[in-house]
Each structure stands twice: as structure tokens, then as C-alpha cells.
C-alpha atoms as a PDB file:
ATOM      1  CA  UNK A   1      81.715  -3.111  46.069  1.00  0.00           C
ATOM      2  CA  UNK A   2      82.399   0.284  47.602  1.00  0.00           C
ATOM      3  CA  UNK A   3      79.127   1.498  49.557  1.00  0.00           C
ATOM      4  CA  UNK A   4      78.873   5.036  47.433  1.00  0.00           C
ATOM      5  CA  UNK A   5      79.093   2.400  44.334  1.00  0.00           C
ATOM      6  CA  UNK A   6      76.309   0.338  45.793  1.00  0.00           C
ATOM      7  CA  UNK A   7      74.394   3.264  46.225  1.00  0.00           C
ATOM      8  CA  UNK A   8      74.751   4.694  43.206  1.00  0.00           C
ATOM      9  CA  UNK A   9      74.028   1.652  41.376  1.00  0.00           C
ATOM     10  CA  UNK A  10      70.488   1.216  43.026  1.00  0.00           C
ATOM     11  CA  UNK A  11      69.387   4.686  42.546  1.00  0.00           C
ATOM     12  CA  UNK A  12      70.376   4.459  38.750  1.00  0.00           C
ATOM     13  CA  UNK A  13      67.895   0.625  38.531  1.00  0.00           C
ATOM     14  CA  UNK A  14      65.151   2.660  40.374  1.00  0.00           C
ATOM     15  CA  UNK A  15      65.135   5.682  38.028  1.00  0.00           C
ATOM     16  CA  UNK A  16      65.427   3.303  34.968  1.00  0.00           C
ATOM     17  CA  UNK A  17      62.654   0.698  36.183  1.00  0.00           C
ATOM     18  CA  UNK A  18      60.369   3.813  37.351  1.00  0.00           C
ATOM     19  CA  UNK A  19      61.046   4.949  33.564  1.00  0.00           C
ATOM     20  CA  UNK A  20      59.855   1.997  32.065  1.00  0.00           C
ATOM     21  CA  UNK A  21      56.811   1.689  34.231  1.00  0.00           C
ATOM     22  CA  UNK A  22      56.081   5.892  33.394  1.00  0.00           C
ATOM     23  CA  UNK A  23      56.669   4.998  29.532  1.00  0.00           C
ATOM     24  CA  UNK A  24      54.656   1.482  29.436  1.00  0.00           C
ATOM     25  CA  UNK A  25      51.336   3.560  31.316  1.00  0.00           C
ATOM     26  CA  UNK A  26      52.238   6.484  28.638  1.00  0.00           C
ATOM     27  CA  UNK A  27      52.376   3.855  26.193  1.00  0.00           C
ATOM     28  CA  UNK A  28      48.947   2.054  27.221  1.00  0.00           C
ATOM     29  CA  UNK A  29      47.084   5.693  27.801  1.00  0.00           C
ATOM     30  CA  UNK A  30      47.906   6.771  24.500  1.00  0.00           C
ATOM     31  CA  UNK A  31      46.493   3.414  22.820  1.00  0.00           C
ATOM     32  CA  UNK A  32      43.281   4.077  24.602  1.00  0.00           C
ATOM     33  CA  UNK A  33      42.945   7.378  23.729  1.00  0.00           C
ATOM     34  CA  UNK A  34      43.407   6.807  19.813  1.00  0.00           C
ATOM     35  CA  UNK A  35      41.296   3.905  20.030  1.00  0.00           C
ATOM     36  CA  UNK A  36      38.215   6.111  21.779  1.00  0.00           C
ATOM     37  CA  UNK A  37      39.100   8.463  18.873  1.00  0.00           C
ATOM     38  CA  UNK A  38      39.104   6.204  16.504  1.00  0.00           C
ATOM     39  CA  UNK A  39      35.695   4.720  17.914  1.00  0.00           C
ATOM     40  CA  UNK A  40      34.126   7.940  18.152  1.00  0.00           C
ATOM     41  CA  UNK A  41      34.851   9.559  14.727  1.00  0.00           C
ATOM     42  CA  UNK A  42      33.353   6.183  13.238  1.00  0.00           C
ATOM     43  CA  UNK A  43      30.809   7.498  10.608  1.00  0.00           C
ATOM     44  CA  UNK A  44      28.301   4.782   9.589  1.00  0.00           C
ATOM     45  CA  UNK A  45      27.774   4.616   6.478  1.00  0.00           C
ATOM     46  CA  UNK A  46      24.192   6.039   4.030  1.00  0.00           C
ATOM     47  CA  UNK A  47      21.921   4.023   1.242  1.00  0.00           C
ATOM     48  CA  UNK A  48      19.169   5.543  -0.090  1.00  0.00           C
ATOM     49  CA  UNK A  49      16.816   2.990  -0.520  1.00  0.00           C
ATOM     50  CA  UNK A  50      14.393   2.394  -3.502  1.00  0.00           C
ATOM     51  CA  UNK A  51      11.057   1.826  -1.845  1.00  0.00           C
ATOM     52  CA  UNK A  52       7.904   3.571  -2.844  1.00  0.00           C
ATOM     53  CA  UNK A  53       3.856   3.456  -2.506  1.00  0.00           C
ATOM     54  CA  UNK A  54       3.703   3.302   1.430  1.00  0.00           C
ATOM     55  CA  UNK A  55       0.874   4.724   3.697  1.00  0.00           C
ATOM     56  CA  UNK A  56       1.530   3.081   6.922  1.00  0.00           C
ATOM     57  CA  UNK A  57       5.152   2.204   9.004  1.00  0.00           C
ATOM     58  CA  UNK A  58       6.248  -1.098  11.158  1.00  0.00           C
ATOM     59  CA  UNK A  59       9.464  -0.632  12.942  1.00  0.00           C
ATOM     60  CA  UNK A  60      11.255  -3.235  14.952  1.00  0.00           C
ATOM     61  CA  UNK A  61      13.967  -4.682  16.264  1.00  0.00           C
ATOM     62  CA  UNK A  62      15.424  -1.312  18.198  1.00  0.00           C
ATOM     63  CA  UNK A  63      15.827   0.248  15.359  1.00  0.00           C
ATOM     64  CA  UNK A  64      15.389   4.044  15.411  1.00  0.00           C
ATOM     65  CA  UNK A  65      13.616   5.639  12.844  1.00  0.00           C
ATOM     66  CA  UNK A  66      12.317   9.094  12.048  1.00  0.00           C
ATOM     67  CA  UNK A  67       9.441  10.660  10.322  1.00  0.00           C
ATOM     68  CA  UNK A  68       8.600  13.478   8.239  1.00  0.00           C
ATOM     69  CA  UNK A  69       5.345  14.214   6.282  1.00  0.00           C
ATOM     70  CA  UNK A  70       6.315  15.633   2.546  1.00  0.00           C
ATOM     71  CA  UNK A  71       5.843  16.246  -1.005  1.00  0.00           C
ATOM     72  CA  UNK A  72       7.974  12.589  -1.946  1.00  0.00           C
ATOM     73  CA  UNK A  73       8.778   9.431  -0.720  1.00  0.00           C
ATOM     74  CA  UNK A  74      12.277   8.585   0.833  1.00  0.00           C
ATOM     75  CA  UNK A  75      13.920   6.348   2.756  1.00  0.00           C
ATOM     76  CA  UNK A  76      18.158   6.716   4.029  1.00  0.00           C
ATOM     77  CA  UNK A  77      19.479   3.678   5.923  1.00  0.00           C
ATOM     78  CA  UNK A  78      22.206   4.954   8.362  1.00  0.00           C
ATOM     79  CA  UNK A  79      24.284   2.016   9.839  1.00  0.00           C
ATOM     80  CA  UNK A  80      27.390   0.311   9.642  1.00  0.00           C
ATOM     81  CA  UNK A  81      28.434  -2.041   6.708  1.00  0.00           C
ATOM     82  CA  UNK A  82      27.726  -5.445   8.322  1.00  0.00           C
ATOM     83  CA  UNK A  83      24.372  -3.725   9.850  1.00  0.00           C
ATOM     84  CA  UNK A  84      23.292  -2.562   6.819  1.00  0.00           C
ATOM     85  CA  UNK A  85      23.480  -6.090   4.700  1.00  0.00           C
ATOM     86  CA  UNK A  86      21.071  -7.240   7.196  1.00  0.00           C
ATOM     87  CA  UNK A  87      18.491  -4.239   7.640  1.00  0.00           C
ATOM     88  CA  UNK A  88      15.487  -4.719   5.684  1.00  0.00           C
ATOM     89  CA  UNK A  89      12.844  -1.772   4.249  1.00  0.00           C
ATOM     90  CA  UNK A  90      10.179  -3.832   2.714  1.00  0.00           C
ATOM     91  CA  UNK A  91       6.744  -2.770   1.207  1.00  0.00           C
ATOM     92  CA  UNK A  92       3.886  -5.165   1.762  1.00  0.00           C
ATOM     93  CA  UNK A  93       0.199  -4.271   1.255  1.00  0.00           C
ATOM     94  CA  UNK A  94       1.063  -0.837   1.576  1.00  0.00           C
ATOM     95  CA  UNK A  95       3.098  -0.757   4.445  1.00  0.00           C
ATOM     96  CA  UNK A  96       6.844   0.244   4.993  1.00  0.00           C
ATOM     97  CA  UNK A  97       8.121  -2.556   7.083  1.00  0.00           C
ATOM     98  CA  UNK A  98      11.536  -1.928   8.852  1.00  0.00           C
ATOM     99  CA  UNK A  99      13.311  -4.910  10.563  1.00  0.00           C
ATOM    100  CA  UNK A 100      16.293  -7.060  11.236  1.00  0.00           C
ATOM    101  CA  UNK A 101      16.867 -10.669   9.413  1.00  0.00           C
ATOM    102  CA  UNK A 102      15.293 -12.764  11.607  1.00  0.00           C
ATOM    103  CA  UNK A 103      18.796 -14.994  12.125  1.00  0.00           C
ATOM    104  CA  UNK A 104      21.208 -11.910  12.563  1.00  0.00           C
ATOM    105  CA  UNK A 105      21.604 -10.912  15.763  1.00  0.00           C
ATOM    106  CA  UNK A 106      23.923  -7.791  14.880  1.00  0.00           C
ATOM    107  CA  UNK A 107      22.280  -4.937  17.225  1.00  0.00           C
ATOM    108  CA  UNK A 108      22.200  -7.082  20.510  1.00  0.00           C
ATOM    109  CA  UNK A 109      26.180  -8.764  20.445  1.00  0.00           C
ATOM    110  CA  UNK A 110      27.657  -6.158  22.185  1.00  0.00           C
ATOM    111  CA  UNK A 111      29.328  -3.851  19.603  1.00  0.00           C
ATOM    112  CA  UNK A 112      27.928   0.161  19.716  1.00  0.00           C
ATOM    113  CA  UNK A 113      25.609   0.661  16.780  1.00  0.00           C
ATOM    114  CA  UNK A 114      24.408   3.579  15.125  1.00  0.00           C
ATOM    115  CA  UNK A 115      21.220   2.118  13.187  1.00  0.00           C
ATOM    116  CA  UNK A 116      18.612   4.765  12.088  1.00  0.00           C
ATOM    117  CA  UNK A 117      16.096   5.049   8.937  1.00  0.00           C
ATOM    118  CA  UNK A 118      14.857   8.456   7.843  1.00  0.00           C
ATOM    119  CA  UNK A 119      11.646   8.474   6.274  1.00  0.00           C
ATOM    120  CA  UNK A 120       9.437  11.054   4.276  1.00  0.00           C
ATOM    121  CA  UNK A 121       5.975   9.929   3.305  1.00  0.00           C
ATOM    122  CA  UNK A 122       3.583  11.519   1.253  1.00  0.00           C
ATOM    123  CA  UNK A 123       0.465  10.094   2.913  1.00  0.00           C
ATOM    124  CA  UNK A 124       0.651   8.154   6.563  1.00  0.00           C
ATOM    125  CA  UNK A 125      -2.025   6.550   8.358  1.00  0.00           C
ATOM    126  CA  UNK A 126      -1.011   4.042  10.522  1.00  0.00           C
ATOM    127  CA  UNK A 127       2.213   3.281  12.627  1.00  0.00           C
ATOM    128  CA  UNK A 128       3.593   0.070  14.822  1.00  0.00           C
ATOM    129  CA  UNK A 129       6.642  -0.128  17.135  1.00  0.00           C
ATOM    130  CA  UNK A 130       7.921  -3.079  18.416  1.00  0.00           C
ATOM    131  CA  UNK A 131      10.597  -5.129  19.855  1.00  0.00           C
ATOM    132  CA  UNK A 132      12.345  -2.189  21.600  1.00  0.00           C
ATOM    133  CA  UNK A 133      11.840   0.280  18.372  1.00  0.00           C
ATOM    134  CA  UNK A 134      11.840   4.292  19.074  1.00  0.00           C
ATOM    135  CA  UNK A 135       9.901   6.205  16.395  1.00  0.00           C
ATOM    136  CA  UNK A 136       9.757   9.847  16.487  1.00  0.00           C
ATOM    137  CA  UNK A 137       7.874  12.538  14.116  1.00  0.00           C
ATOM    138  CA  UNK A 138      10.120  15.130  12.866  1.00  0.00           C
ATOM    139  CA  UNK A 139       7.238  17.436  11.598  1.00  0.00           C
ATOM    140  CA  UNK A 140       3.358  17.281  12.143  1.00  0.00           C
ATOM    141  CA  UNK A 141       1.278  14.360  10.650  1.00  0.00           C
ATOM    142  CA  UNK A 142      -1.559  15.216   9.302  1.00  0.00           C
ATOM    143  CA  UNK A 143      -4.478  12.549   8.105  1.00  0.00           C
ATOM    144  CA  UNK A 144      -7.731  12.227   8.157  1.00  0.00           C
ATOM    145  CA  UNK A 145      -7.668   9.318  10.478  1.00  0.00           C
ATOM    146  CA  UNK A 146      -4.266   7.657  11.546  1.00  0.00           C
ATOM    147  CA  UNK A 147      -3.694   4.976  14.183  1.00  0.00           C
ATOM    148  CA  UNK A 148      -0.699   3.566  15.823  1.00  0.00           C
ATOM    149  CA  UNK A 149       0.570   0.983  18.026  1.00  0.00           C
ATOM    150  CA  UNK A 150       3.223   0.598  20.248  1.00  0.00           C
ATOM    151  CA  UNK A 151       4.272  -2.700  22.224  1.00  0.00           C
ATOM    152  CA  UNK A 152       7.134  -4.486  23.976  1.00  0.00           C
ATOM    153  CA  UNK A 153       9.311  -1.516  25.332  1.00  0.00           C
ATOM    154  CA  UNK A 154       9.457   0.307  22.400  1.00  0.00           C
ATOM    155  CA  UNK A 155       9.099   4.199  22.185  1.00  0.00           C
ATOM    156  CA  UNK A 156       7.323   6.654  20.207  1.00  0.00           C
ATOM    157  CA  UNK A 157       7.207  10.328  20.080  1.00  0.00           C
ATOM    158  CA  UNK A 158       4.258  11.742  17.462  1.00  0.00           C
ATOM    159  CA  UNK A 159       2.997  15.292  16.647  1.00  0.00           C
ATOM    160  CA  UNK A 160       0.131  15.077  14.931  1.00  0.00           C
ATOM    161  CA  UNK A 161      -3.003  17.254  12.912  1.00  0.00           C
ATOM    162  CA  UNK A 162      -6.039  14.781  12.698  1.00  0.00           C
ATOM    163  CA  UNK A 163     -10.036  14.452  13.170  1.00  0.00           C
ATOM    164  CA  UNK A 164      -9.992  10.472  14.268  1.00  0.00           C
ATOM    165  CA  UNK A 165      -6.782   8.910  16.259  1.00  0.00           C
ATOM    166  CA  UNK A 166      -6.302   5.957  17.596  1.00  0.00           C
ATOM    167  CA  UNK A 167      -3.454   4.646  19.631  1.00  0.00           C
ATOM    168  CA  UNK A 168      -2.400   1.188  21.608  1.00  0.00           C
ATOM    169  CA  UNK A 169       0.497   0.470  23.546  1.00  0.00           C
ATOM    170  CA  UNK A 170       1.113  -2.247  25.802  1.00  0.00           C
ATOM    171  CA  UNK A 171       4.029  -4.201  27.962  1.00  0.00           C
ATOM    172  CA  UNK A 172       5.985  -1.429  28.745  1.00  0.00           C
ATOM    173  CA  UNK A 173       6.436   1.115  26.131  1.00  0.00           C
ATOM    174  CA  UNK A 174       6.269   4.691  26.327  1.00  0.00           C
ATOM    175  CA  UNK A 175       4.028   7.024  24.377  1.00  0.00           C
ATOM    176  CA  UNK A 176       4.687  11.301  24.166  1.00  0.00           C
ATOM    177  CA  UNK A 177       2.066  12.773  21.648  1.00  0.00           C
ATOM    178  CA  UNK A 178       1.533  16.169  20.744  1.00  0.00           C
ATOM    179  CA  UNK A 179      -1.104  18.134  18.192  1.00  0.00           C
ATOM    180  CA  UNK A 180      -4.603  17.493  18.085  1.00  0.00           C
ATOM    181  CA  UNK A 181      -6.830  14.874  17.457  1.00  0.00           C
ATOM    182  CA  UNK A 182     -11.174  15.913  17.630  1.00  0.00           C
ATOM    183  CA  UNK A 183     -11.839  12.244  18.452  1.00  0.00           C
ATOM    184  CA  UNK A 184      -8.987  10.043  20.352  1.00  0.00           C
ATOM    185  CA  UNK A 185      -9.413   6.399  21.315  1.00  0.00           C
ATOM    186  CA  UNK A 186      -6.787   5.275  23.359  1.00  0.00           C
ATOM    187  CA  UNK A 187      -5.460   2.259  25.263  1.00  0.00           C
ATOM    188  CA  UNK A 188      -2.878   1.401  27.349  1.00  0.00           C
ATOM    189  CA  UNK A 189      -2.013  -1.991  29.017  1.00  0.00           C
ATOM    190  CA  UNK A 190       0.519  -3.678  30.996  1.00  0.00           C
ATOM    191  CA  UNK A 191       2.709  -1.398  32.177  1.00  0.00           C
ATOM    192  CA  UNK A 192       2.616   0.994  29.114  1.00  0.00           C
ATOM    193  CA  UNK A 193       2.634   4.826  29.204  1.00  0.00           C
ATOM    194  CA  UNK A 194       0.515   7.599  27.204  1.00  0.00           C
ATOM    195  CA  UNK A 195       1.747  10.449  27.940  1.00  0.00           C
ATOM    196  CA  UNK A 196      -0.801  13.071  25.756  1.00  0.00           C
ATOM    197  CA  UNK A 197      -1.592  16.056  28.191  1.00  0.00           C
ATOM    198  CA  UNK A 198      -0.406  18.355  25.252  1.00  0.00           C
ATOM    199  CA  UNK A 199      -2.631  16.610  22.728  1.00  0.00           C
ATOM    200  CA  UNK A 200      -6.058  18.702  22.295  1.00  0.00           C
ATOM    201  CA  UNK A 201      -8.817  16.601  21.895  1.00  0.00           C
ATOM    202  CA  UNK A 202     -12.685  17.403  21.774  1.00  0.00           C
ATOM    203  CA  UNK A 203     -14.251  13.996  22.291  1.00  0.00           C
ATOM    204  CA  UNK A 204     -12.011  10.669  23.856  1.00  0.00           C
ATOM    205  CA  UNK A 205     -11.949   7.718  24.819  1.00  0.00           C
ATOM    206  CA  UNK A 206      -9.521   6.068  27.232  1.00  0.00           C
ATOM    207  CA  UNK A 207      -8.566   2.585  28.887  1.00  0.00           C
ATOM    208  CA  UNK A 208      -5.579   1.799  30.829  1.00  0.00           C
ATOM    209  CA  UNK A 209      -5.500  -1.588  32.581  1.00  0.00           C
ATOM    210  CA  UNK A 210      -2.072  -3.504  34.369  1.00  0.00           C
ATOM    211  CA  UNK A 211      -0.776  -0.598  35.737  1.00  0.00           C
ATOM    212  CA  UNK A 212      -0.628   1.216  32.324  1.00  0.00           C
ATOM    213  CA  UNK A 213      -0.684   5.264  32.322  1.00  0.00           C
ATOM    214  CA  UNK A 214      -2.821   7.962  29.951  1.00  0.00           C
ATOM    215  CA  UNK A 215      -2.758  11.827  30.311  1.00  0.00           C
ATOM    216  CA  UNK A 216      -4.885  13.661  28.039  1.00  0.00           C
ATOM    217  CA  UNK A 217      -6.695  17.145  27.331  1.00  0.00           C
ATOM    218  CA  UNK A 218      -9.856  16.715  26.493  1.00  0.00           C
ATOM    219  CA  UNK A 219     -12.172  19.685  26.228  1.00  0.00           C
ATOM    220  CA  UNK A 220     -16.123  18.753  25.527  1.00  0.00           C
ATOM    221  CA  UNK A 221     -16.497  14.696  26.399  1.00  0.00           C
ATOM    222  CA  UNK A 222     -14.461  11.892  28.327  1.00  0.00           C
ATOM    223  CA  UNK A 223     -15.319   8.608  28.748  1.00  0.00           C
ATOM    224  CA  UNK A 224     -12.395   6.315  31.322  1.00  0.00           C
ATOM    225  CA  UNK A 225     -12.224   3.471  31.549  1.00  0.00           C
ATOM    226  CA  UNK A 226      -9.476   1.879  34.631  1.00  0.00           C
ATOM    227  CA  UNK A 227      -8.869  -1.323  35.991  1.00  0.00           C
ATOM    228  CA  UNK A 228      -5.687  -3.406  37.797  1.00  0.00           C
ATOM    229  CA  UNK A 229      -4.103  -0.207  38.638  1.00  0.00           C
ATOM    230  CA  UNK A 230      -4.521   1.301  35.734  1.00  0.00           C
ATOM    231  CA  UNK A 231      -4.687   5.440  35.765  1.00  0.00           C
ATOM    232  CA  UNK A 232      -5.921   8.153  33.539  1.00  0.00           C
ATOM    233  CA  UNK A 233      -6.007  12.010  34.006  1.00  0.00           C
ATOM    234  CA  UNK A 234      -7.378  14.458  32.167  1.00  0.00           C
ATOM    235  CA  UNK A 235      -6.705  17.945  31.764  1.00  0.00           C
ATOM    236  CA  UNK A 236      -9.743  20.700  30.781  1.00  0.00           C
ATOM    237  CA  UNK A 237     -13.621  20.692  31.618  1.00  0.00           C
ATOM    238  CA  UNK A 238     -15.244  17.856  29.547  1.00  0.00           C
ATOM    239  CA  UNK A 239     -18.429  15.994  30.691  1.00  0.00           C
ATOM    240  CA  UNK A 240     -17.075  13.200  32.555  1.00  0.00           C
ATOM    241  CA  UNK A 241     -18.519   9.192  32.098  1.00  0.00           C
ATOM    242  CA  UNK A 242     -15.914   6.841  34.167  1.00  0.00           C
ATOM    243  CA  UNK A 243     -15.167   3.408  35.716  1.00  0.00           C
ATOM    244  CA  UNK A 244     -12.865   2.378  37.868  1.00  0.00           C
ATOM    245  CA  UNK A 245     -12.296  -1.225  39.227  1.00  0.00           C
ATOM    246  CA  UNK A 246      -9.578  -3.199  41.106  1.00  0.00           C
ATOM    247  CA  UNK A 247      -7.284   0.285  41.925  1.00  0.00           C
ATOM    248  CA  UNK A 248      -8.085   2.127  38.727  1.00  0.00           C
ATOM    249  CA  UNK A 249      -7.984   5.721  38.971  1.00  0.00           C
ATOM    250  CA  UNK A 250      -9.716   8.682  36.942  1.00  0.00           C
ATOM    251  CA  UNK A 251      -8.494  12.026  37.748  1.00  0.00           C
ATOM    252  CA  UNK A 252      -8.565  15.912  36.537  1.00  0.00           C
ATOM    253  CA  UNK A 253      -5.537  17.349  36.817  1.00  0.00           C
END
């Protein structure tokens, strides 16, 4: 073969390999784009579900669900098909209980969920979170009295209008509550966080233990409690009756 034929028949494999190479990235880009497209304009799907005759919540299973105080009861599942089959909005004794079947593992395989209840309640005095479960109040609660709990990582975010409050959270989940309250009990444990410096209370009580967290504004009396690391401040001028043991901490801020 003639060396300018040589030549020429190189450079043409190069620019037809380099093609192929250009067209199969091209090829693969384009695949991941539409697929992130196609991921991303997923819209789960809406049931309205019949449930009525509630005055209290439990959440679980990471499920996020949101409040609102009105004139009816309601309840809209948002979720993908399969995740829908197996989410469950049960009333028992009174109580609007929102979970996961016990043998479906849906939320935790992997796969990107969109899982959230709405809720509108008429009346609502008491609230639990679990098992990784963020609750949040879309307008002001008000009650008489209303208590709530919060355990095992899960999250909570409450505005609230009430004369008595009380409020638990332990082993690591995290607490942001705004409004007022005249009397507040709270208690934190095990790594748990209250974080209510923009809650106005007149008279509370507080206990944080296991390195556990409470802010609060309390403006006539406080009485602390803190133990194993445990730490509570306080915002305003209240008479002051505390205890602090192994590291606990009581502080104005």
C-alpha cells in the first residue's frame, strides 16, 4: 500500500471510531437526562380518605404529615401506587393513627418516595411521632390542654394557642414549637431536642436528662430540672427553682 494510502486510511478509522465513541456518550447522556426527567416529573398520586371522629394524631414510620386546625375533618394520602396500598389512616379510641403495614418495607428499599398525609381536624389534643416521623402544624392549634410526644428520631414542628401543654421527646428527635402555652411541662431525654425559646409561657416546668436540650421563655415561674448532661435555658425574668446533677446545666439566656 502506497504511504499517502496508508495514511489516509488511518485518519479516516480514527475520525469514524472517535464518531462512534462521541455518538455512544451522546447516546448514554441523553438516556440519563430523560430518565432524571422522567423521575422528576413523577407525580404521586391523591386519595381522600374516609376517616372521621378524631381528637388526637400517631404518626410513624417516616411518614410526613401535616396539620391544620378547621371547621371539618379531612385526610389526603399523597404517595405512589404501591405506597399507597400499604399506608394505613386508622381511627381507634379516638385517635387518627398513621402507619406502614407492619410487613411492607416500601419507604426504606431504596426507591425515592414522596409519602405525605394532610390532615384538618376539628378538635386536637394530643400528638405522637415516631419511628423517624416529621409532623408539622400548618396553622395554630388551639385547645384547652394538648400534649404531644415525640421519640426515636422523629421531628415535629407545632404552633400552638393553649392554657396547659405538655410535651416529651426522647432518643434523638427534634422539637421547634411556637405560640403560647400559660402552663408548659416539658421533658426531654436521651439525646432529644426542645427547641421552644419562641413559645411564651407564664408558669413551666422542664427536665432534660442524657444529653437532651430545652429552650424556653418563661415569664413569671421556672422550675429545671438537669441531669447526665442534660441542659435547659430560659429566656425572660421568672422566679427561678433548679437542680442540676451529673453535668446538668440551667441557664438564662
Amino acid at each position: 500500500m502506497k504511504p499517502l494510502n496508508k495514511i489516509a486510511l488511518i485518519t479516516t478509522t480514527a475520525i469514524v471510531g472517535f464518531s462512534l465513541i462521541s455518538f455512544t456518550q451522546t447516546e448514554l447522556t441523553t438516556n440519563k437526562s430523560a430518565k432524571a426527567t422522567t423521575e422528576k416529573k413523577a407525580i404521586p398520586d391523591t386519595e381522600i380518605r374516609n376517616v372521621s371522629g378524631f381528637t388526637g394524631i400517631k404518626s410513624s414510620n417516616g411518614i410526613d404529615v401535616f396539620i391544620s386546625q378547621g371547621t371539618t375533618e379531612r385526610v389526603e394520602v399523597k404517595a405512589d401506587a404501591e405506597t399507597m396500598k400499604h399506608l394505613r389512616t386508622e381511627v381507634k379510641n379516638g385517635v387518627l393513627e398513621i402507619y406502614m403495614e407492619s410487613n411492607w418495607n416500601g419507604l426504606f428499599s431504596g426507591k425515592s418516595h414522596t409519602t405525605e398525609v394532610h390532615v384538618t381536624a376539628k378538635t386536637l389534643n394530643s400528638l405522637t411521632a415516631s419511628s423517624g416521623s416529621d409532623v408539622k402544624t400548618l396553622t395554630k392549634i388551639k385547645a384547652d390542654k394538648f400534649s404531644a410526644k415525640a421519640s426515636s428520631g422523629s421531628d415535629l414542628t407545632l404552633n400552638i394557642e393553649v392554657n396547659e401543654f405538655s410535651f416529651e421527646s426522647s432518643s434523638g428527635s427534634d422539637a421547634t414549637i411556637t405560640g403560647s402555652a400559660k402552663v408548659a411541662h416539658l421533658k426531654s431525654s436521651s439525646g432529644s431536642d426542645i427547641e421552644a425559646n419562641k413559645l411564651m409561657t407564664e408558669v413551666c416546668e422542664a427536665q432534660a436528662s442524657s444529653g437532651s436540650n430545652i429552650s424556653v421563655s418563661v415569664s413569671k415561674q421556672l422550675k429545671a430540672v438537669a441531669s447526665s448532661g442534660g441542659d435547659i435555658s430560659y429566656h425572660g425574668n421568672p422566679s427561678v427553682s433548679k437542680e442540676e446533677s451529673s453535668g446538668g446545666e440551667v441557664s438564662k439566656d
